[in-house]
Protein backbone atom coordinates (compact mmCIF):
# COMPACT_ATOMS: atom_id res chain seq x y z
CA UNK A 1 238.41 120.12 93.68
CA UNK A 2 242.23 119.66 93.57
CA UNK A 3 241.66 116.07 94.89
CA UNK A 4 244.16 112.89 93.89
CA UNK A 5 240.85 111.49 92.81
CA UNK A 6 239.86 114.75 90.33
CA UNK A 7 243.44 114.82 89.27
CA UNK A 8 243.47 111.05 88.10
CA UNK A 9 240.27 111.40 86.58
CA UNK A 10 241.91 114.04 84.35
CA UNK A 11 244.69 111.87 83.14
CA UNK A 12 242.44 109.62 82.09
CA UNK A 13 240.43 111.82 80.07
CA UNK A 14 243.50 112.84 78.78
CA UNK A 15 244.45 109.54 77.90
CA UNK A 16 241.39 108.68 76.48
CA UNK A 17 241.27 111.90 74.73
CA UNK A 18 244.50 111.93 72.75
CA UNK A 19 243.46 108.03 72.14
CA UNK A 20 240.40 108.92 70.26
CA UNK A 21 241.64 111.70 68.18
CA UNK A 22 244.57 109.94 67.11
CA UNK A 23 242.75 107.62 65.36
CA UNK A 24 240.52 110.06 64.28
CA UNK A 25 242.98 111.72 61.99
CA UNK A 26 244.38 108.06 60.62
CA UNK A 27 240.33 107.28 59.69
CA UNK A 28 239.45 104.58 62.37
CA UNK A 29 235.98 106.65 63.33
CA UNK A 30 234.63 103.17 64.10
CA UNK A 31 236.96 102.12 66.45
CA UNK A 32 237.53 105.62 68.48
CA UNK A 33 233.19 106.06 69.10
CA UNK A 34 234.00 103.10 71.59
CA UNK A 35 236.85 104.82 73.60
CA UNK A 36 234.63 108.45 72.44
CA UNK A 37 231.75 106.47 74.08
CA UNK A 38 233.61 105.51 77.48
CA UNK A 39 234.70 108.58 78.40
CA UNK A 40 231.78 110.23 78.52
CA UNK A 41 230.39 107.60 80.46
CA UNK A 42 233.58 108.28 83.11
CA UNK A 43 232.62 111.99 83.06
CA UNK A 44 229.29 111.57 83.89
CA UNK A 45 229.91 108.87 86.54
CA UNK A 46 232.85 111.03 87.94
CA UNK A 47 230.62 114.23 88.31
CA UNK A 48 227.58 112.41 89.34
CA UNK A 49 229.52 110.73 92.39
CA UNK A 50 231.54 113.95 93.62
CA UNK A 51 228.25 115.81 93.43
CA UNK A 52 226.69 113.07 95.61
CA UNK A 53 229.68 113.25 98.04
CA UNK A 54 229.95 117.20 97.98
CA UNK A 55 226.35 117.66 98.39
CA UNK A 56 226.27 119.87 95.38
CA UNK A 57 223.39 120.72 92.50
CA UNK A 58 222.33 117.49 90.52
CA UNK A 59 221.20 119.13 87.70
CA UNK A 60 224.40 119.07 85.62
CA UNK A 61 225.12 115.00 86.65
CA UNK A 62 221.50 114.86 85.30
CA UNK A 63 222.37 116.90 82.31
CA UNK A 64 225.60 114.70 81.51
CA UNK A 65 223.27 111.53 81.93
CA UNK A 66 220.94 112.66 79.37
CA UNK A 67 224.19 113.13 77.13
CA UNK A 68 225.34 109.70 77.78
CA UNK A 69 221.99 108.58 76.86
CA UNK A 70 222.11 111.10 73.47
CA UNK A 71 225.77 109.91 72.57
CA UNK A 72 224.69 106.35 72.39
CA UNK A 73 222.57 106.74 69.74
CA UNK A 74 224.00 109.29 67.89
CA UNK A 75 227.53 107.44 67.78
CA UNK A 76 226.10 103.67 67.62
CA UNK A 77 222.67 103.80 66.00
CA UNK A 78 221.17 105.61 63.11
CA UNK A 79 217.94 106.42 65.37
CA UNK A 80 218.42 110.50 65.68
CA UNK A 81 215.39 110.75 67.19
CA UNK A 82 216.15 109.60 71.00
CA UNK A 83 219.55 111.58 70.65
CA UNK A 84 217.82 114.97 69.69
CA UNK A 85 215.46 114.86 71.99
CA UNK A 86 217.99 113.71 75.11
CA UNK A 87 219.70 116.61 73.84
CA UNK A 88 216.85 118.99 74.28
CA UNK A 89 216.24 117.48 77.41
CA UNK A 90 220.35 118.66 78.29
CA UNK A 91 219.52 122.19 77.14
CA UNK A 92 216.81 122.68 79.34
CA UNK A 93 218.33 121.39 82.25
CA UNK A 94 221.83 123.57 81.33
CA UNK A 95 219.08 126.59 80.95
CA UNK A 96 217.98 126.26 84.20
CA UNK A 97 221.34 125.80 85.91
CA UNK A 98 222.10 129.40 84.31
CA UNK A 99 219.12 131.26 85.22
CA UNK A 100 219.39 129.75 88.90
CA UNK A 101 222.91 130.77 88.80
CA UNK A 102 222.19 134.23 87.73
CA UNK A 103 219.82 137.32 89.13
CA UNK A 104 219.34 138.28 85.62
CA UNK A 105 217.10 141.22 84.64
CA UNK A 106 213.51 140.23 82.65
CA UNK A 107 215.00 142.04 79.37
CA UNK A 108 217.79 139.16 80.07
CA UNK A 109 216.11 136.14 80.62
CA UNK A 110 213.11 136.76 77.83
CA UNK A 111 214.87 139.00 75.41
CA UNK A 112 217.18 136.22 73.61
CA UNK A 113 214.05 133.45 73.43
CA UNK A 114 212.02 135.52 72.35
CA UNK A 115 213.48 136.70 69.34
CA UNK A 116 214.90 133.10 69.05
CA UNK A 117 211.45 131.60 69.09
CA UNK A 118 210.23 134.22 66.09
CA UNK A 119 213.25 133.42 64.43
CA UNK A 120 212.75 129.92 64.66
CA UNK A 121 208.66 130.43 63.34
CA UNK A 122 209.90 132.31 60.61
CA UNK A 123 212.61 129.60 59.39
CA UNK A 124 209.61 126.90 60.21
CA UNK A 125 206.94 128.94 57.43
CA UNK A 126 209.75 129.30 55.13
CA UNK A 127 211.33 126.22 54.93
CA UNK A 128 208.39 124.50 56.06
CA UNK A 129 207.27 121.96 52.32
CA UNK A 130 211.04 120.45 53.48
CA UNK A 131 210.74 119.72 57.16
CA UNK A 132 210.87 116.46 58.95
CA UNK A 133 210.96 115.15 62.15
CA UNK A 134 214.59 115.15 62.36
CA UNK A 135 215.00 118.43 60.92
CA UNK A 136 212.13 120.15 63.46
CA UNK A 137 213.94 118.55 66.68
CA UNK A 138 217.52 119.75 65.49
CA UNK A 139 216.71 123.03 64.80
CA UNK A 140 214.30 123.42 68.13
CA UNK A 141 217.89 122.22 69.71
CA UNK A 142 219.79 124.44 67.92
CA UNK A 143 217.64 127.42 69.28
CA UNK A 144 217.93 126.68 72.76
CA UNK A 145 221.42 125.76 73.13
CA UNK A 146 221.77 129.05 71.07
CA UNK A 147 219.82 131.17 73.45
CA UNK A 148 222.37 129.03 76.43
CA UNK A 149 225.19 130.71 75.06
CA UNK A 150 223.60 134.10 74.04
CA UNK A 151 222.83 134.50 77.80
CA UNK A 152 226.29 133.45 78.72
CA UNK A 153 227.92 135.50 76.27
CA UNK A 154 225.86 138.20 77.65
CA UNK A 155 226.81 138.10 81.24
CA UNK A 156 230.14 137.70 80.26
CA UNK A 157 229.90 141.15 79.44
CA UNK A 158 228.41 142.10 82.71
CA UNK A 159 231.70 141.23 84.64
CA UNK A 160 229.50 138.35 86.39
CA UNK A 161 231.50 135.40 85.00
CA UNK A 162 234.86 136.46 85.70
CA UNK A 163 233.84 137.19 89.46
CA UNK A 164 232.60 133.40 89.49
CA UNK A 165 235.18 130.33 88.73
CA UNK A 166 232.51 128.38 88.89
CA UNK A 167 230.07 130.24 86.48
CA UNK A 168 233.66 131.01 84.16
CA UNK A 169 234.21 127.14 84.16
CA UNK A 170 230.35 126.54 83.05
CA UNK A 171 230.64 129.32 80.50
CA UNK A 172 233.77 127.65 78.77
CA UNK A 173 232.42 124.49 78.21
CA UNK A 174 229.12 125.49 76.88
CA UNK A 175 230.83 127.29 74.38
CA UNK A 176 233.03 124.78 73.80
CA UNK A 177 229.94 122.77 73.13
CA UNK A 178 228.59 124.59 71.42
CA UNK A 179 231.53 124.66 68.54
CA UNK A 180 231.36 121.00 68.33
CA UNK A 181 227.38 121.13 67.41
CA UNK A 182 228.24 124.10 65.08
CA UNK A 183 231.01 121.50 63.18
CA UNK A 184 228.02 118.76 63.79
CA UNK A 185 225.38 120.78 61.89
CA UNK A 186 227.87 122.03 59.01
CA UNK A 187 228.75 117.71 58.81
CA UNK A 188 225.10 116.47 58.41
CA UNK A 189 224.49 119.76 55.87
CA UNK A 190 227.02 118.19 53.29
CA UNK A 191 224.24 115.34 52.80
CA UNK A 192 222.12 118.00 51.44
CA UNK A 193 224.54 119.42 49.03
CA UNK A 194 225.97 117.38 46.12
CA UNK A 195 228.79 115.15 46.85
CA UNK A 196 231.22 117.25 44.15
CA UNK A 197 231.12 120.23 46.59
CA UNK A 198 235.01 120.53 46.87
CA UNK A 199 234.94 122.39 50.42
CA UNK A 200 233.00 120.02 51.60
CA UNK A 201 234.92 117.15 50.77
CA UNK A 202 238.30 119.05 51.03
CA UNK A 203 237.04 119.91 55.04
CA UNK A 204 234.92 116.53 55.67
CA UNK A 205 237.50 114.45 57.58
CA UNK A 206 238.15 117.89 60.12
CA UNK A 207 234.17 118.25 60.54
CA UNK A 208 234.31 114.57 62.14
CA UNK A 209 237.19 115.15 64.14
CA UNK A 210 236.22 118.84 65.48
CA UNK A 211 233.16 117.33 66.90
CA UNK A 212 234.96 115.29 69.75
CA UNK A 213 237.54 117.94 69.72
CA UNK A 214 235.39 120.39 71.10
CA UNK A 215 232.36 118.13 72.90
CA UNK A 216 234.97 116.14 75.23
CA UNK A 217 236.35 119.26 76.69
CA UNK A 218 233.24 121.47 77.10
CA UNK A 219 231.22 118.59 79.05
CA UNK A 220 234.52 117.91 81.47
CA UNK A 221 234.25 121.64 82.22
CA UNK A 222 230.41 121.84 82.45
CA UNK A 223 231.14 118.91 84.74
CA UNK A 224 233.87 120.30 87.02
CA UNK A 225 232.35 123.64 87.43
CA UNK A 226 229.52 121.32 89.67
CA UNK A 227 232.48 120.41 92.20
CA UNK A 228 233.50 124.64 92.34
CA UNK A 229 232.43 127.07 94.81
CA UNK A 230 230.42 126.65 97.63
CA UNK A 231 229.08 130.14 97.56
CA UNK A 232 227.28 128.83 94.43
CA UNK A 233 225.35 125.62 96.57
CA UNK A 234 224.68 127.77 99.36
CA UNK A 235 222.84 130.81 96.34
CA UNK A 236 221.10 127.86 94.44
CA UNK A 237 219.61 126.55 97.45
């Protein structure tokens, strides 16, 4: 992976990067979603075309397609919709890339959903009078990206990611990930609380910014742990 090509691919994210966030913090949100929006698009195009030419697994270029697809709405449309759903979409596929990854035991791979998927009735009878669309999609999301990381976090504790570059790699940016969706959800829950809630106005400005913070880094890693290891293409085939 240590490639002339890989490495100038990660000065430009860099550059874009540091671009983005910088205006970030001096307010210009709608100027950075277009340099936000571009280098996502060079991520996925990167990954997708390395994979191609190293023969590897094409379900994370697939994965980082759907995203493209998600961040498009979600950063220049007010449709939510499309974006949750491509998002789901992402989850599954990153679900799939773990459990071929992994000879996990049954208690493993159907312990977390399940008690994800009764947590997730439960929340659904209670809050159930106040539910939309929106709200039903998000939280299905939530669930699965949640039971992502609960199985990563989990294996992390079996020794099997710190064997694995490749699976450590994966592991890092799905976390990573998944901080920027946790600073996403705590955003969009200040429009249900009144606009005098002083920690949400004091904190509003690092909710926007922490999104991108986190979400840049954690798809460039889900991304580069495709081009890792050819132990793992020879397992997952």
């Amino acid at each position: 992976m240590n490639s002339i090509g890989t490495k100038i691919f990660l000065i430009i994210e860099t550059v874009l990067y540091l671009s983005f966030l910088s205006l970030d913090i001096n307010g210009f949100f709608a100027f950075s979603a277009y340099i936000k929006y571009l280098s996502i698009c060079i991520v996925f195009l990167f990954i997708l075309l390395k994979s191609i030419q190293m023969r590897r697994s094409f379900l994370i270029p697939v994965a980082l397609g759907f995203s493209v697809f998600a961040d498009y709405f979600l950063l220049f449309t007010s449709s939510f919709i499309p974006g949750l759903m491509a998002f789901l979409v992402v989850q599954i596929l990153l679900f799939l890339r773990i459990q071929i990854r992994l000879d996990l035991s049954v208690v493993y791979r159907i312990g977390p959903m399940l008690f994800l998927f009764v947590l997730g009735m439960a929340t659904l009878i209670i809050l159930h009078p106040e539910l939309d669309l929106v709200t039903v999609l998000a939280m299905i999301y939530f669930l699965c990206f949640l039971n992502n990381v609960l199985t990563v976090v989990i294996t992390m504790n079996t020794g099997q990611c710190w064997k694995d570059k490749t699976y450590l790699l994966f592991s890092m940016g799905l976390i990573l990930f998944f901080i920027c969706d946790i600073h996403v959800g705590i955003y969009n829950l200040s429009t249900y609380v009144s606009s005098t809630s002083q920690i949400f106005i004091k904190y509003e400005s690092w909710f926007s910014i922490a999104m991108w913070l986190f979400y840049l880094p954690g798809q460039t890693l889900i991304g580069l742990s495709n081009l890792l290891n050819k132990k793992y293409l020879q397992e997952s085939k």
